[in-house]
Structures are given as structure tokens and as C-alpha cells.
Protein backbone atom coordinates (compact mmCIF):
# COMPACT_ATOMS: atom_id res chain seq x y z
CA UNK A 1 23.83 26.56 -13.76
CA UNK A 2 24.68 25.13 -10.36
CA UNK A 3 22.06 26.28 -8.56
CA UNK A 4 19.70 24.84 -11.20
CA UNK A 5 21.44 21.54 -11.09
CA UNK A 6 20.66 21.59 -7.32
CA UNK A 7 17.03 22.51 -7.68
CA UNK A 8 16.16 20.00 -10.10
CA UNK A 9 17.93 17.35 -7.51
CA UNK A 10 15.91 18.74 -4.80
CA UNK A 11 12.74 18.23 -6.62
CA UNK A 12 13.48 14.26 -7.89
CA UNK A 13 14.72 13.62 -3.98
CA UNK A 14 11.75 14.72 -3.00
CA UNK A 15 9.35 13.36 -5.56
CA UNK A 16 11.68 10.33 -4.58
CA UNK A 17 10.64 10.33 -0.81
CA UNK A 18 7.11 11.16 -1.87
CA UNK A 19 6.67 8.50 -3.91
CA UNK A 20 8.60 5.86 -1.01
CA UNK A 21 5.96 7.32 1.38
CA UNK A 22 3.08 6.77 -0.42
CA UNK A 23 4.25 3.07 -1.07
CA UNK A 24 4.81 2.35 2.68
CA UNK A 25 1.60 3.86 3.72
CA UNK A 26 -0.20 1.81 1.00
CA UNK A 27 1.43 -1.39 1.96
CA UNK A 28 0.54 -0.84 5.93
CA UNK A 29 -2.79 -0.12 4.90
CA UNK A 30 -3.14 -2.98 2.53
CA UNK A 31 -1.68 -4.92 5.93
CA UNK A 32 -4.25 -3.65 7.97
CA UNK A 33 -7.38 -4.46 6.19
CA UNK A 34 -5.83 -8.34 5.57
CA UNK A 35 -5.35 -8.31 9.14
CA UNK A 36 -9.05 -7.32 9.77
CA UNK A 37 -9.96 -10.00 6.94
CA UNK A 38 -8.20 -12.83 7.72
CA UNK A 39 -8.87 -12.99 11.58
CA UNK A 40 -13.26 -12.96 10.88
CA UNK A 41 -14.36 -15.66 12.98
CA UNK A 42 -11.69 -14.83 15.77
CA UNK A 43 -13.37 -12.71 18.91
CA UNK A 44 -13.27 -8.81 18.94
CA UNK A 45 -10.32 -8.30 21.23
CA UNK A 46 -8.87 -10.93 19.55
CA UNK A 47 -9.09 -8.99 16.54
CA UNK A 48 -7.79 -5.51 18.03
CA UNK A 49 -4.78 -6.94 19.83
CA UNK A 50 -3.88 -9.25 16.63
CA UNK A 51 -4.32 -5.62 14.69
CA UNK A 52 -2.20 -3.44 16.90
CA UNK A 53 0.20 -6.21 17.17
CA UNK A 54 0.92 -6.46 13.25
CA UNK A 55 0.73 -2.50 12.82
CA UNK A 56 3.48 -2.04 16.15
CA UNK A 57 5.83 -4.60 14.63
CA UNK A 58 6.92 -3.39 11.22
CA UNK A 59 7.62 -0.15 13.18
CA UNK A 60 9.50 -1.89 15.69
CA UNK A 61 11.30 -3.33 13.21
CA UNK A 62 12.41 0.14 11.59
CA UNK A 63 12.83 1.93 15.04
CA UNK A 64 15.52 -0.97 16.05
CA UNK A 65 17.14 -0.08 11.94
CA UNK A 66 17.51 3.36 12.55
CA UNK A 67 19.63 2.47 16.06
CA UNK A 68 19.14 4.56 19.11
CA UNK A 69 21.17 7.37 17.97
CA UNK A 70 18.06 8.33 15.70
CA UNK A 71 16.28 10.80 17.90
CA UNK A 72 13.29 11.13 14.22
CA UNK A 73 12.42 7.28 15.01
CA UNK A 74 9.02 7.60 16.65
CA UNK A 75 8.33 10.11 13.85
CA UNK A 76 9.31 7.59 10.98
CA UNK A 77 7.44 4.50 12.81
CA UNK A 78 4.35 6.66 13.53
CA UNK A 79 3.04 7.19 10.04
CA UNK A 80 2.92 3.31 8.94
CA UNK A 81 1.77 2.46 12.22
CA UNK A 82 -1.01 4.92 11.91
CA UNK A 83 -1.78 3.58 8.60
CA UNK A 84 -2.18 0.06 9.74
CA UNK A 85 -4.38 0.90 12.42
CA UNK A 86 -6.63 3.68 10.40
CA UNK A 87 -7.34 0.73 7.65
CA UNK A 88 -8.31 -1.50 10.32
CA UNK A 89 -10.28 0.58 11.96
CA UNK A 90 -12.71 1.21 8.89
CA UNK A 91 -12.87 -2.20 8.63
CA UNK A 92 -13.79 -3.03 11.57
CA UNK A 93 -16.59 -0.04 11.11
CA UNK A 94 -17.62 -1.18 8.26
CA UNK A 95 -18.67 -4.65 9.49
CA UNK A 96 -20.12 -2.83 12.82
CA UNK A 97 -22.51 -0.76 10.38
CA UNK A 98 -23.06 -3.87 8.10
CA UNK A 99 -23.98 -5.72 11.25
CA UNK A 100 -26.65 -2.68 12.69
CA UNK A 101 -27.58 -1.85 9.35
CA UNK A 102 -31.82 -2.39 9.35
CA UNK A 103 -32.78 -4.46 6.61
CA UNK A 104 -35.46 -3.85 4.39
CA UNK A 105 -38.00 -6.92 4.90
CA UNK A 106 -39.69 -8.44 1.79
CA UNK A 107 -43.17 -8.16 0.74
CA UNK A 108 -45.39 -10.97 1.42
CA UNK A 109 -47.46 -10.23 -1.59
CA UNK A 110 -46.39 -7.71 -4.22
CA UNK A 111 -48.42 -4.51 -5.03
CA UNK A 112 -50.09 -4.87 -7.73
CA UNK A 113 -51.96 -1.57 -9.47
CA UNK A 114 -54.74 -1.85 -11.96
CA UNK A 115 -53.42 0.07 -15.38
CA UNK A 116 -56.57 2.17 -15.11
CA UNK A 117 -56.09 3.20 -11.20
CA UNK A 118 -55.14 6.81 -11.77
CA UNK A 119 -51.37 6.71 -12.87
């Protein structure tokens, strides 16, 4: 019965961490692409230093939590980090597509068929 009792915990702490994980990830990523969005008209170095700078500081912000004493920090700043910049990133590939993307021209005059002309 014990051992059962410590399965079962096993499995909801780590559904538990799963589901954390996935909620940090999504909110970096969510960061990201608002970063990319809000700062349109700035320049494009502009734009990659403002990005890196608002993906590095939430994990900052956790590596100084954890204390120095933490030897996983890098590993539990890199994945949110990672997501902030991966989000921005397709973004910012997105718009560079967008923006070489040829367009089709319109017609001048649309082709018009006679309802006899073979078809």
C-alpha cells in the first residue's frame, strides 16, 4: 500500500511540474512575440537587443531567487529564456518572409473566354 501511495505522488508531482513548465514556457513565449509586436516601427537591432533584453531578465530574475548555492540555475533560466527568444525569432521570420514574399500583380484586363471556345 505504501509503495502505491508513493507512486501515485510521484505521478501528480510530476504531472504538477509538467503542467508549471508548460505554463512558463507559454508565458515567455507569449512575451516574446509582444516584444516583437510592440517594438514594429523601432530599427532591427533595436528590436533584437530590446528582445534578448526582456527574454535575459525574467531569468535573471529567477537565477538571483534560487541564490548562488543553486549550482541547476543556468539549467532552470535556460528553458524560458530559450522560449522568449525562439517566439521572437519566428516573428521576426515571419515579417522577413512577409516582406520578400513576391506578390502576385493584378490583371490589367480580365480574361475573358467565349462559352463556345472549347471548354
Amino acid at each position: 500500500m505504501g509503495l502505491i501511495l508513493l507512486l501515485i505522488a510521484l505521478v501528480l508531482g510530476l504531472a504538477l511540474a509538467f503542467v508549471g513548465l508548460a505554463m512558463i514556457l507559454t508565458a515567455s513565449a507569449v512575451m516574446g512575440v509582444g516584444t516583437v509586436a510592440v517594438s514594429r516601427k523601432l530599427p532591427l537591432w533595436a528590436r533584437i537587443t530590446l528582445l534578448l533584453t526582456a527574454a535575459a531578465a525574467p531569468a535573471v530574475a529567477l537565477a538571483s531567487s534560487l541564490g548562488s548555492w543553486a549550482a541547476w540555475q543556468l539549467g532552470a533560466s535556460a528553458p524560458p529564456f530559450l522560449a522568449t527568444v525562439a517566439a521572437g525569432a519566428a516573428v521576426f521570420a515571419f515579417e522577413a518572409h512577409k516582406r520578400r514574399a513576391p506578390g502576385t500583380p493584378a490583371r490589367a484586363w480580365p480574361v475573358r473566354h467565349a462559352p463556345a471556345a472549347g471548354r
